[in-house]
PDB file of N, CA and C in Angstrom:
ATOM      1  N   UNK A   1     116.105  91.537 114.014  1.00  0.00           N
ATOM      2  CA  UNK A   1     115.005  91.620 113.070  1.00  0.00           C
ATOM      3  C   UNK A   1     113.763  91.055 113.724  1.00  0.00           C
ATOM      4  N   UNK A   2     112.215  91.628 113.123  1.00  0.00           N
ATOM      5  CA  UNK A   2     111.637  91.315 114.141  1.00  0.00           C
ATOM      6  C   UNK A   2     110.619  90.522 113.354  1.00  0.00           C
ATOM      7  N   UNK A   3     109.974  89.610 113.899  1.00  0.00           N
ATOM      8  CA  UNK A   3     109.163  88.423 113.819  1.00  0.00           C
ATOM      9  C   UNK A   3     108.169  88.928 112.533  1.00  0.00           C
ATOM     10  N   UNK A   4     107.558  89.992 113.330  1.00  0.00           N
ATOM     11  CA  UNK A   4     106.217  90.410 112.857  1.00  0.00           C
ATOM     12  C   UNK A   4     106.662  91.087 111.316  1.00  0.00           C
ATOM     13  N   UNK A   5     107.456  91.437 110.887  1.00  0.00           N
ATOM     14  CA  UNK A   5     108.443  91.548 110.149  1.00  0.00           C
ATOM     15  C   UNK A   5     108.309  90.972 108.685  1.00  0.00           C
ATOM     16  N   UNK A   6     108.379  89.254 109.330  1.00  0.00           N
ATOM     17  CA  UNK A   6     108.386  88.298 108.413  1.00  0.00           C
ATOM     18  C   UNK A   6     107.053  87.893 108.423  1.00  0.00           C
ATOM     19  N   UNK A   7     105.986  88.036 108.855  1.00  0.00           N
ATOM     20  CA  UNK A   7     104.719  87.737 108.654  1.00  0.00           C
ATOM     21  C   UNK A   7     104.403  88.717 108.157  1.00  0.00           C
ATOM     22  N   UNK A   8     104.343  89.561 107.689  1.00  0.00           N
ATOM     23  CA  UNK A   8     103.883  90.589 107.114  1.00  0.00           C
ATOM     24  C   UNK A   8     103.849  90.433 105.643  1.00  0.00           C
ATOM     25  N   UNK A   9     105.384  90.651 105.557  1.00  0.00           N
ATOM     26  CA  UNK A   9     106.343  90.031 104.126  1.00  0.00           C
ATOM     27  C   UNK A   9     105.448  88.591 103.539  1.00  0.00           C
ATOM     28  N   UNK A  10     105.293  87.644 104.231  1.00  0.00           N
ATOM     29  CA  UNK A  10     104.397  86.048 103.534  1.00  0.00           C
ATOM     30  C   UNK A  10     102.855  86.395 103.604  1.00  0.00           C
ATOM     31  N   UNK A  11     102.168  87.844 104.686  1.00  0.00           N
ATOM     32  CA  UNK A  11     101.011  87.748 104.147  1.00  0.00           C
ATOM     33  C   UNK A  11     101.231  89.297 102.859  1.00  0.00           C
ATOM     34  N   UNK A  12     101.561  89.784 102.565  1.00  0.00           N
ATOM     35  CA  UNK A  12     102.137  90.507 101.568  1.00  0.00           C
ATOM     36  C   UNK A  12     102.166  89.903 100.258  1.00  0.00           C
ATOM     37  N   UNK A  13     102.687  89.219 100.169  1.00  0.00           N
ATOM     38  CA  UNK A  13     103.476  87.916  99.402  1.00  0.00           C
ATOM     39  C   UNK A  13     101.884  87.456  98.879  1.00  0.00           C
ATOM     40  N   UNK A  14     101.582  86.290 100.104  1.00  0.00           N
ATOM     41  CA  UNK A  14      99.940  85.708  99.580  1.00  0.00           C
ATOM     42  C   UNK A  14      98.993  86.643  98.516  1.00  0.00           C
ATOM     43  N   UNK A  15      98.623  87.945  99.032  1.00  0.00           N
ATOM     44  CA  UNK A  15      98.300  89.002  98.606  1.00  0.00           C
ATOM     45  C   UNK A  15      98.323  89.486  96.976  1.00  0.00           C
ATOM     46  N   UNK A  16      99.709  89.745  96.834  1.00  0.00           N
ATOM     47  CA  UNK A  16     100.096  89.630  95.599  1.00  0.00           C
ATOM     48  C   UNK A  16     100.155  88.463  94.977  1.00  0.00           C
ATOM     49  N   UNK A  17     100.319  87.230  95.150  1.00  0.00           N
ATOM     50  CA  UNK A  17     101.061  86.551  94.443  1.00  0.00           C
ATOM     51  C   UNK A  17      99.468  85.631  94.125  1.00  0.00           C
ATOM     52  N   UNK A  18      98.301  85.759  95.145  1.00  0.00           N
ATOM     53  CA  UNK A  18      97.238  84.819  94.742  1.00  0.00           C
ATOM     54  C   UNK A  18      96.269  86.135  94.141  1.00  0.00           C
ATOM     55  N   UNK A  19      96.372  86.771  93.385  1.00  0.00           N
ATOM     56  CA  UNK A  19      95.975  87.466  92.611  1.00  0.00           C
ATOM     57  C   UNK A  19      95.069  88.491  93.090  1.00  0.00           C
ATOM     58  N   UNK A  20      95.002  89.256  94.687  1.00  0.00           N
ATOM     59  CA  UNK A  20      93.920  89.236  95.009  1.00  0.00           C
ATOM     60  C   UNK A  20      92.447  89.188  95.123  1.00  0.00           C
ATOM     61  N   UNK A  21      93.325  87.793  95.440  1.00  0.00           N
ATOM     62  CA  UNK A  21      91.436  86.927  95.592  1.00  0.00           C
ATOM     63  C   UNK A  21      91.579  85.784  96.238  1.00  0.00           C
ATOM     64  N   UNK A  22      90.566  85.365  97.055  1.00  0.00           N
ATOM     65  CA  UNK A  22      90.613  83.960  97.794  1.00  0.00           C
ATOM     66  C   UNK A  22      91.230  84.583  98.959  1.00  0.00           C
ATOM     67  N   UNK A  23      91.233  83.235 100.100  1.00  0.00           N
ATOM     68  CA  UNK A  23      91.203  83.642 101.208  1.00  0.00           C
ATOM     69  C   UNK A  23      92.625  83.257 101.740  1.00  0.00           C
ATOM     70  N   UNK A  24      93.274  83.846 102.581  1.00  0.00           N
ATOM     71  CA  UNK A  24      94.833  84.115 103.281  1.00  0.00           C
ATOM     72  C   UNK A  24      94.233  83.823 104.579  1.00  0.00           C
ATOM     73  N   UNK A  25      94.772  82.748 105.118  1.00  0.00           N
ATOM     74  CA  UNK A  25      94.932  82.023 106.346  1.00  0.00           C
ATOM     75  C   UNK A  25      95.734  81.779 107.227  1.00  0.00           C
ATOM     76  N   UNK A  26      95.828  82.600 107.953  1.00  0.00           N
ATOM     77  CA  UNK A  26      96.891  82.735 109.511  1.00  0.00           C
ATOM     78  C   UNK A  26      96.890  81.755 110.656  1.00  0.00           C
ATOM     79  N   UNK A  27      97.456  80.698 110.451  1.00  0.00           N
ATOM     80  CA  UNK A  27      97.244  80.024 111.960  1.00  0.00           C
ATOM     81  C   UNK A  27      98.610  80.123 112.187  1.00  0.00           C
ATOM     82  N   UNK A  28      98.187  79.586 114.037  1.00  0.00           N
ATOM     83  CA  UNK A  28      99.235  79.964 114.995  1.00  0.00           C
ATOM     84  C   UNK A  28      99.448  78.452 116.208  1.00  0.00           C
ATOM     85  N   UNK A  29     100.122  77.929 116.394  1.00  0.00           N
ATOM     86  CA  UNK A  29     100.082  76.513 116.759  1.00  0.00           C
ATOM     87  C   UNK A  29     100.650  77.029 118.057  1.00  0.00           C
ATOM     88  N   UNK A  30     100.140  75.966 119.380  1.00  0.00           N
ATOM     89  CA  UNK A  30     100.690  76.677 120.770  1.00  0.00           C
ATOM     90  C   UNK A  30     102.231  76.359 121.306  1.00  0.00           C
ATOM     91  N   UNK A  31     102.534  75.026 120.066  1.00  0.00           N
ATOM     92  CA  UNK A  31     103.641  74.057 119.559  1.00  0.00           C
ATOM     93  C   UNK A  31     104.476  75.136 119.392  1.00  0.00           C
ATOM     94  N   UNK A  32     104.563  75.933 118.459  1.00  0.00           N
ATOM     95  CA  UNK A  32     105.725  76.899 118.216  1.00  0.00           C
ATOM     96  C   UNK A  32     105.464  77.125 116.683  1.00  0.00           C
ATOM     97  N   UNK A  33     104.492  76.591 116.005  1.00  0.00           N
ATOM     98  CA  UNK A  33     104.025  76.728 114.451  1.00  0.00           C
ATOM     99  C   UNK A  33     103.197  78.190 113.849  1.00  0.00           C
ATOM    100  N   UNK A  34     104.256  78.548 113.244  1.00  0.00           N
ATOM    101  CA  UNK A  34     103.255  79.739 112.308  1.00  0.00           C
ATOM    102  C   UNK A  34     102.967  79.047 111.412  1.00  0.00           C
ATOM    103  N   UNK A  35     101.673  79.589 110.393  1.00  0.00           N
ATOM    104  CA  UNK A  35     101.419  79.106 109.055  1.00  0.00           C
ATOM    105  C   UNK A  35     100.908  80.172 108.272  1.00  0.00           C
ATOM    106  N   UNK A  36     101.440  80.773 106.950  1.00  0.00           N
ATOM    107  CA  UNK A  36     100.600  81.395 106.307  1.00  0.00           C
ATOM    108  C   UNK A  36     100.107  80.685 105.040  1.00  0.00           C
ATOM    109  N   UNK A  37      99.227  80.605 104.845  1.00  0.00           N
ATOM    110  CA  UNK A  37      98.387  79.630 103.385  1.00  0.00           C
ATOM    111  C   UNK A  37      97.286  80.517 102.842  1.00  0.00           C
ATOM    112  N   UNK A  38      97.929  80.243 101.387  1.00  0.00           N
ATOM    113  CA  UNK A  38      96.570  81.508 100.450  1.00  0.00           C
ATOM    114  C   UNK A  38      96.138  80.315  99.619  1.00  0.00           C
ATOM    115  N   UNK A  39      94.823  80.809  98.709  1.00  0.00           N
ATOM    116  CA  UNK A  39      94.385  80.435  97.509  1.00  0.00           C
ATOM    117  C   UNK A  39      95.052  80.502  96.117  1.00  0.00           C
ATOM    118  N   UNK A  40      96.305  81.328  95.889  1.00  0.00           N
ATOM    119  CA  UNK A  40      96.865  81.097  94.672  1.00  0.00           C
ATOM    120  C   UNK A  40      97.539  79.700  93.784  1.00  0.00           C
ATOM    121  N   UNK A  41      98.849  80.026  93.037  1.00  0.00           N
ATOM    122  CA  UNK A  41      98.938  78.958  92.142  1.00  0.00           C
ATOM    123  C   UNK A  41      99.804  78.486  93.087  1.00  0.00           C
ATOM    124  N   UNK A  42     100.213  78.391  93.930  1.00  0.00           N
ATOM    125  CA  UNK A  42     100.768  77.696  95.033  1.00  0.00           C
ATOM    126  C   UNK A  42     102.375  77.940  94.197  1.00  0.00           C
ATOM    127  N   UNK A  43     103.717  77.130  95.189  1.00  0.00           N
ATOM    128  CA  UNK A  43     104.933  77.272  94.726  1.00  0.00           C
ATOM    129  C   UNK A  43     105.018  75.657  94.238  1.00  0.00           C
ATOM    130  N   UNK A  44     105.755  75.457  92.737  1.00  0.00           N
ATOM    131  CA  UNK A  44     106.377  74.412  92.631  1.00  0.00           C
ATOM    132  C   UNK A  44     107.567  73.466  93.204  1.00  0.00           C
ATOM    133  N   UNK A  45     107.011  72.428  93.504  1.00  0.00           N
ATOM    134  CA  UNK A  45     108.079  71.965  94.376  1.00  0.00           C
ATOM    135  C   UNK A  45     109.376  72.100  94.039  1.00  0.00           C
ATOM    136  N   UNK A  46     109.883  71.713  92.884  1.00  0.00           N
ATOM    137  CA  UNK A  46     111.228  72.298  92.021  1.00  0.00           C
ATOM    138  C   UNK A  46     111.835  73.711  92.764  1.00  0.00           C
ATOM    139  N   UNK A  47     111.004  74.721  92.761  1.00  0.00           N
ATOM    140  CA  UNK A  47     111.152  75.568  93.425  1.00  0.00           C
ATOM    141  C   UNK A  47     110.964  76.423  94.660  1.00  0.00           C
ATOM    142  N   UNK A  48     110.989  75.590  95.717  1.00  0.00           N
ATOM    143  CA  UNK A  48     110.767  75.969  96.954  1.00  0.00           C
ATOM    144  C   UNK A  48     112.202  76.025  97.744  1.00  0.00           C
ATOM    145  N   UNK A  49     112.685  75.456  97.319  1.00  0.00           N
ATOM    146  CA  UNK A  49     113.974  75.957  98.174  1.00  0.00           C
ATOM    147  C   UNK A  49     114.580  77.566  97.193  1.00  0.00           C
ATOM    148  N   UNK A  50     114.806  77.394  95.978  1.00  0.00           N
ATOM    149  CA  UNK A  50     114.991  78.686  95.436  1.00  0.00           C
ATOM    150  C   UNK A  50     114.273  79.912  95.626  1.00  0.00           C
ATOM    151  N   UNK A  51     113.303  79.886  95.830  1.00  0.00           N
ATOM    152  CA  UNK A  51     112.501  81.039  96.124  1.00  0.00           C
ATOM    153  C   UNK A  51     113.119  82.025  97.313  1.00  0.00           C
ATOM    154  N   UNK A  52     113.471  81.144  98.152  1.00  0.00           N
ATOM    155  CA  UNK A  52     114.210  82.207  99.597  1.00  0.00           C
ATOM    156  C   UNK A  52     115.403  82.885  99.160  1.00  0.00           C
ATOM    157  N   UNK A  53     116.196  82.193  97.814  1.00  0.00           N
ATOM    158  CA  UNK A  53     117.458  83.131  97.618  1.00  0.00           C
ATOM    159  C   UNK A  53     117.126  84.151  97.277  1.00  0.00           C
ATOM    160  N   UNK A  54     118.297  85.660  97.546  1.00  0.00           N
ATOM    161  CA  UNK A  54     118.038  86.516  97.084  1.00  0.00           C
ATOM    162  C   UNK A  54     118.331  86.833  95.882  1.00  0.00           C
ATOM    163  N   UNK A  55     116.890  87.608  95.020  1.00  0.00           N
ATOM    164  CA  UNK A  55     116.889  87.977  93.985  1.00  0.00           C
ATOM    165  C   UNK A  55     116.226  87.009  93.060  1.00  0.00           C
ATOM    166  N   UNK A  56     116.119  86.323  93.660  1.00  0.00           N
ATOM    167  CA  UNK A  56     115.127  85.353  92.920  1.00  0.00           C
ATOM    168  C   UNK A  56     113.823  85.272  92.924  1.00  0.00           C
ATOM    169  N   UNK A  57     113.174  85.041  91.327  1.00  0.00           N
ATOM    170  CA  UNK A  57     111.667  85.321  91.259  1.00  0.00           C
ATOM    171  C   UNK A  57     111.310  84.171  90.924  1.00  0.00           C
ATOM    172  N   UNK A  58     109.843  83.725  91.277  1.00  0.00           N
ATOM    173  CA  UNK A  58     109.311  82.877  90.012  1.00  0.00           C
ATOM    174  C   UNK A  58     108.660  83.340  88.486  1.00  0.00           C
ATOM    175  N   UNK A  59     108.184  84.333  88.784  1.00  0.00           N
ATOM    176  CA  UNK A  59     108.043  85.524  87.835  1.00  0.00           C
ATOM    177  C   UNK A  59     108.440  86.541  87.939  1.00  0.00           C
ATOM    178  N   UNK A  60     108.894  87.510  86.428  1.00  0.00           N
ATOM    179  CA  UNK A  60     109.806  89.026  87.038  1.00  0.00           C
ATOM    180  C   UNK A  60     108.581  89.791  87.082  1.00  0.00           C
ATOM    181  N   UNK A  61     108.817  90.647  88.223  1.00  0.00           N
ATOM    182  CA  UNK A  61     107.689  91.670  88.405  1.00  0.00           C
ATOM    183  C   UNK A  61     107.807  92.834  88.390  1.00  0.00           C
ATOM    184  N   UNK A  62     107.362  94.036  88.408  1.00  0.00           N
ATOM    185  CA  UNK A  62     107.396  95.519  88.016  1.00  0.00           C
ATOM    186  C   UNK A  62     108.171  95.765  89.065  1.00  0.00           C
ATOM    187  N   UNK A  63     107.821  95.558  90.544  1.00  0.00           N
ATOM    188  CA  UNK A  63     107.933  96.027  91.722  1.00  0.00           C
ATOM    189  C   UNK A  63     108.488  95.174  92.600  1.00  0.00           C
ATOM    190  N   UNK A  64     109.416  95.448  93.260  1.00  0.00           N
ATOM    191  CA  UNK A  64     110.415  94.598  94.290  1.00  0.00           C
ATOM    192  C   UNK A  64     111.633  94.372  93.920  1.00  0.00           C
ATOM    193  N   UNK A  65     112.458  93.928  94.667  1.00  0.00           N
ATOM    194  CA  UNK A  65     113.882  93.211  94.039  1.00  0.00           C
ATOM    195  C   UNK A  65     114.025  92.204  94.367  1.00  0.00           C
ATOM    196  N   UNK A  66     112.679  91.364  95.129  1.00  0.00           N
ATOM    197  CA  UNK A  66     113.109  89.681  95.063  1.00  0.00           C
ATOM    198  C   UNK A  66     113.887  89.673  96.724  1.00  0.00           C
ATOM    199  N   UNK A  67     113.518  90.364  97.724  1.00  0.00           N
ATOM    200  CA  UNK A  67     114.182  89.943  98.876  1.00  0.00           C
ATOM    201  C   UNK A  67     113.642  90.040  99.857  1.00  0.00           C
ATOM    202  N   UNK A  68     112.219  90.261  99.728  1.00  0.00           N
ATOM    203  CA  UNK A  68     111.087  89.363 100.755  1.00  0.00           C
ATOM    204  C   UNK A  68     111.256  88.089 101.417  1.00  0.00           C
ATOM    205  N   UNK A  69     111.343  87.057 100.244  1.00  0.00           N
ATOM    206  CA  UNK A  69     111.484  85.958 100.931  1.00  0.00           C
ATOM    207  C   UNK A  69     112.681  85.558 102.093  1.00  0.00           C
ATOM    208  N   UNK A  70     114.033  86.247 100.873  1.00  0.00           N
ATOM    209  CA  UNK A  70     115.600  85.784 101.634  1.00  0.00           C
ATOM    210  C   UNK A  70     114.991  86.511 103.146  1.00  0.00           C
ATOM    211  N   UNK A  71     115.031  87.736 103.601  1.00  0.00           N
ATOM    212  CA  UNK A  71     114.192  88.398 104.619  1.00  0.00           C
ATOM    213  C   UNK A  71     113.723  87.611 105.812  1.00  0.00           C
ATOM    214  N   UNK A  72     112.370  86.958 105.024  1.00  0.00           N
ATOM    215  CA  UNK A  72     111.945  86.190 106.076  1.00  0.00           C
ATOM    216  C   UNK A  72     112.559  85.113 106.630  1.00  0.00           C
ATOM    217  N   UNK A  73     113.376  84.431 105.632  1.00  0.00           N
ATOM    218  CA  UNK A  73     114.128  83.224 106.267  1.00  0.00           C
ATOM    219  C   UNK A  73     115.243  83.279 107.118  1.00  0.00           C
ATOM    220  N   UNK A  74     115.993  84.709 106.787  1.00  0.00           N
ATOM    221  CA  UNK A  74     116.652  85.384 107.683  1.00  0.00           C
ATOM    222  C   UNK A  74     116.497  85.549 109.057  1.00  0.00           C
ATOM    223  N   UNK A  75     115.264  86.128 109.418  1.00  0.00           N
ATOM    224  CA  UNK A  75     114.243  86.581 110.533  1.00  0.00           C
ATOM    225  C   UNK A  75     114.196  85.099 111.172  1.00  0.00           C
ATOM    226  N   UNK A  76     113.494  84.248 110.036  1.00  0.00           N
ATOM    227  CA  UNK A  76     112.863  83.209 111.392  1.00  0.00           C
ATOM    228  C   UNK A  76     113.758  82.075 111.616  1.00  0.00           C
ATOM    229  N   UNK A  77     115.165  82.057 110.928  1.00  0.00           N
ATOM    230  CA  UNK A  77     116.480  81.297 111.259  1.00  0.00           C
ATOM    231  C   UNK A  77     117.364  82.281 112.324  1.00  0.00           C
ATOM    232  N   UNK A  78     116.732  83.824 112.972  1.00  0.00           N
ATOM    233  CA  UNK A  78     117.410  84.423 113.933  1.00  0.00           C
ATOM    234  C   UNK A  78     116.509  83.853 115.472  1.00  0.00           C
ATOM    235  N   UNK A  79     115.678  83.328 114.809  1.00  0.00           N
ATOM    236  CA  UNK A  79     114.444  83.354 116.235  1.00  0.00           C
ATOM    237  C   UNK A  79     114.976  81.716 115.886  1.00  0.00           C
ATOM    238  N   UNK A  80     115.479  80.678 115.814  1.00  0.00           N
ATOM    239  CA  UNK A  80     115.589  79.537 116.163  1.00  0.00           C
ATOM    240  C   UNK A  80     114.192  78.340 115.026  1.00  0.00           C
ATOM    241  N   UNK A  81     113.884  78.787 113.732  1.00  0.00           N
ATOM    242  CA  UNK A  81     112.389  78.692 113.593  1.00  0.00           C
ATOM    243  C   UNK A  81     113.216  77.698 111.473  1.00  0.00           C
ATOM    244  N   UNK A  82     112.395  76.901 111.113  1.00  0.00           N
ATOM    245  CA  UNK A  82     112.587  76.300 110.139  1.00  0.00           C
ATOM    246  C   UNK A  82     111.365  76.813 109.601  1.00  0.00           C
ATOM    247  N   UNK A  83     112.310  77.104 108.028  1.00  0.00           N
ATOM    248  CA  UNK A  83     110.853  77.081 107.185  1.00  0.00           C
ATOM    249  C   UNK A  83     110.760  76.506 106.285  1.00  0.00           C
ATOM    250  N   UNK A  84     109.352  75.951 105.906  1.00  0.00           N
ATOM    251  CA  UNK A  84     108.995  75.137 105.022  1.00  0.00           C
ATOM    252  C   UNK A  84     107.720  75.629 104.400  1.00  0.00           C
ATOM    253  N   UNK A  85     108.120  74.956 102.608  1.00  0.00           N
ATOM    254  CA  UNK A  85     107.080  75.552 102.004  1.00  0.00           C
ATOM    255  C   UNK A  85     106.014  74.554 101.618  1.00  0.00           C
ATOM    256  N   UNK A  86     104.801  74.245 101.799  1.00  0.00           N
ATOM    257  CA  UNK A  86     103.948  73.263 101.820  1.00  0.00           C
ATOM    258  C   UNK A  86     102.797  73.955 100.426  1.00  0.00           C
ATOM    259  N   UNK A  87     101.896  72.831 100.104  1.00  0.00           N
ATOM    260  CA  UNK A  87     100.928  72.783  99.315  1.00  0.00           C
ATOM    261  C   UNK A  87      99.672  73.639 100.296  1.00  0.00           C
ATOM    262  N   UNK A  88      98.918  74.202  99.901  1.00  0.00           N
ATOM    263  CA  UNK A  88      98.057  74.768 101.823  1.00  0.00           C
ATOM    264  C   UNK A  88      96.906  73.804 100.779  1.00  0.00           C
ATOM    265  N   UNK A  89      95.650  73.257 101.152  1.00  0.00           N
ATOM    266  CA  UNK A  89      94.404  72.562 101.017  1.00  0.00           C
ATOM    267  C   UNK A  89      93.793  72.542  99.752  1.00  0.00           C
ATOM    268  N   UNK A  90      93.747  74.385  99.053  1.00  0.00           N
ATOM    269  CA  UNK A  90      93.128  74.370  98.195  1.00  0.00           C
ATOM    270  C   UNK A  90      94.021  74.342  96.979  1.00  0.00           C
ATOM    271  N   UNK A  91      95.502  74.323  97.152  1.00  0.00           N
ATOM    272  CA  UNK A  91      96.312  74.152  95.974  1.00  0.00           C
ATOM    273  C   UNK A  91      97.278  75.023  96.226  1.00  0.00           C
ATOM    274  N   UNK A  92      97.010  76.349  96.856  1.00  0.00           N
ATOM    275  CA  UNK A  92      98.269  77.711  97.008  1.00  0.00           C
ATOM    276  C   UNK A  92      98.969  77.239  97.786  1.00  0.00           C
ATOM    277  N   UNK A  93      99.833  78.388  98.082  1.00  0.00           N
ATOM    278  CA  UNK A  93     100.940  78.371  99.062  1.00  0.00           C
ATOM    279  C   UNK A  93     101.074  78.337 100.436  1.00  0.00           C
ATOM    280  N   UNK A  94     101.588  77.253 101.267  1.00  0.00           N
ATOM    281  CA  UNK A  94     101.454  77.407 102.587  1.00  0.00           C
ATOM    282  C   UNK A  94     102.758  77.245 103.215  1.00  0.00           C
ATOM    283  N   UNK A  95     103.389  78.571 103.520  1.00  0.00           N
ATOM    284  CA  UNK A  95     104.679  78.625 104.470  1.00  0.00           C
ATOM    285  C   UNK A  95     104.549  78.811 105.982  1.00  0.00           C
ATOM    286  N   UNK A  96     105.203  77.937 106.563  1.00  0.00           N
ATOM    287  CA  UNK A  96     105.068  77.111 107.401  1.00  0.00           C
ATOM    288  C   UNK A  96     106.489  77.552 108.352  1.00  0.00           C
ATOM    289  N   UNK A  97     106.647  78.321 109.692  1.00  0.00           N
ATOM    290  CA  UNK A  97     107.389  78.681 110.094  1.00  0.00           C
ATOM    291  C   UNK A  97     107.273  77.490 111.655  1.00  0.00           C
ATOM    292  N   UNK A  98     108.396  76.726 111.985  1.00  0.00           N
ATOM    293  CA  UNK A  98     108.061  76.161 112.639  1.00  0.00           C
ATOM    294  C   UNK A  98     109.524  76.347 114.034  1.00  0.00           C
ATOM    295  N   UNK A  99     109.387  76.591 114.639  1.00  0.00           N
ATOM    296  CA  UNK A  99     110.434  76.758 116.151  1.00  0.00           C
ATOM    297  C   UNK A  99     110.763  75.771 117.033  1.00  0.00           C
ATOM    298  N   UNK A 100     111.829  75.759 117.202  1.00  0.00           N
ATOM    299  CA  UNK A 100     111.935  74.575 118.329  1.00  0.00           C
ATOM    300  C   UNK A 100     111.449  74.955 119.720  1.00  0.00           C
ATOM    301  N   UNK A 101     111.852  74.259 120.456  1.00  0.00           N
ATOM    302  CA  UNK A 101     111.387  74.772 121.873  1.00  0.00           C
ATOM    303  C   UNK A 101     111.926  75.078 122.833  1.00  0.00           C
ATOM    304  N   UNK A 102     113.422  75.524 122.338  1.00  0.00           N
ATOM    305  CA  UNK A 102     113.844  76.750 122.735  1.00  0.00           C
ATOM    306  C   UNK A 102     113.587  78.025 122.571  1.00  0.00           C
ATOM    307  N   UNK A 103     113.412  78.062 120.866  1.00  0.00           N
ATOM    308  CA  UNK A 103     112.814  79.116 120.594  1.00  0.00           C
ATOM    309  C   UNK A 103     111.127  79.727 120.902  1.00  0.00           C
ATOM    310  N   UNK A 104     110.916  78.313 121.574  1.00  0.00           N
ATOM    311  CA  UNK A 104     109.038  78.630 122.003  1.00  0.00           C
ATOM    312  C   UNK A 104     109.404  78.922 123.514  1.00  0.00           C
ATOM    313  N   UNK A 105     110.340  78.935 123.898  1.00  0.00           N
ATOM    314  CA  UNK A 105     110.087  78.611 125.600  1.00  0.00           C
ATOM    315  C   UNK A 105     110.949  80.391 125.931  1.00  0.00           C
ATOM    316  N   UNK A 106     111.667  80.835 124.400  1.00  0.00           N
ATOM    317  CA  UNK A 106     112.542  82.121 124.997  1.00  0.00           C
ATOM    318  C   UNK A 106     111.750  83.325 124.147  1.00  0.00           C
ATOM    319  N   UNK A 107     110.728  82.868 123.811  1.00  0.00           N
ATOM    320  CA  UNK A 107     109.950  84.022 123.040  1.00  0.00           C
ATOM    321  C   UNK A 107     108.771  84.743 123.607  1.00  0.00           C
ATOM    322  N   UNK A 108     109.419  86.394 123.248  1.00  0.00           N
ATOM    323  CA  UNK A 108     108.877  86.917 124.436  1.00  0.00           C
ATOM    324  C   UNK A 108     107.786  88.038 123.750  1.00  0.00           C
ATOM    325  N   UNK A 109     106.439  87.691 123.035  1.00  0.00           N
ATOM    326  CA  UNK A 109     105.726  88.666 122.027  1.00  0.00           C
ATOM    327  C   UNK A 109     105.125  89.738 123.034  1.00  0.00           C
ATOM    328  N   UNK A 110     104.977  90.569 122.247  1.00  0.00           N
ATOM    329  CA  UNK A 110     104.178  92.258 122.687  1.00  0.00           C
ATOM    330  C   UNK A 110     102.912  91.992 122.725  1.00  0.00           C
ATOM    331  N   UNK A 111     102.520  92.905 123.368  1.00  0.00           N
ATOM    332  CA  UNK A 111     100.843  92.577 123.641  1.00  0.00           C
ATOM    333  C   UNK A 111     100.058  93.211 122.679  1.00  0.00           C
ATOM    334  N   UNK A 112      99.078  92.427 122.130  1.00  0.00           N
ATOM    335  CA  UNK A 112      98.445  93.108 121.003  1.00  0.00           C
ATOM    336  C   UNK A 112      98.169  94.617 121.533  1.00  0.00           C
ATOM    337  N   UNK A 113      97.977  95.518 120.964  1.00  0.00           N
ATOM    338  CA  UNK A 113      96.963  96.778 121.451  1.00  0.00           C
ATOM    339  C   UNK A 113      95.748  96.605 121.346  1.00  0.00           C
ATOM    340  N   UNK A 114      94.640  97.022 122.373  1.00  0.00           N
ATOM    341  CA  UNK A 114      93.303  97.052 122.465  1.00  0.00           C
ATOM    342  C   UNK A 114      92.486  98.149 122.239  1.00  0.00           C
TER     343      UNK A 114
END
């Protein structure tokens, strides 16, 4: 499964879930840290570990079956990578993909296209 995969899926996620509006923030740490952080109602701590199971919502929605998240945690527990769900600055959601350094030292990304 591939990386880009699961970033897609959490900026997807931001997208929908902070109503679109406000700003979705991509950083990239040279450490081995992804981060995606939006402006929405952020995740309750109560529920941050539940959110990755599958089929699980915090709200039911028209569209999906709830396996975005399981997905990504899938993905970035195949690449060697912990995730964590943080508060991001302005109150939303900031998931936080973080790799050891094995997984920083055996990762081998594609070159953007120009």
């Amino acid at each position: 499964m591939r990386l880009r995969r699961a970033i897609i899926n959490l900026v997807q996620n931001a997208i929908e879930h902070a109503g679109n509006q406000g700003l979705i923030a991509i950083r990239v740490e040279r450490e081995g840290v992804i981060e995606i952080c939006d402006d929405g109602p952020g995740v309750p701590e109560a529920e941050r570990e539940r959110i990755f199971e599958p089929f699980y919502r915090l709200k039911p929605r028209d569209r999906g079956a709830g396996l975005g998240l399981n997905l990504v945690l899938q993905i970035a527990r195949r690449h060697g990578a912990q995730m964590t769900v943080l508060t991001s600055p302005s109150g939303g959601a900031c998931f936080r993909m973080a790799f050891g350094k094995e997984a920083v030292a055996q990762a081998r990304l594609p070159a953007l296209p120009t």
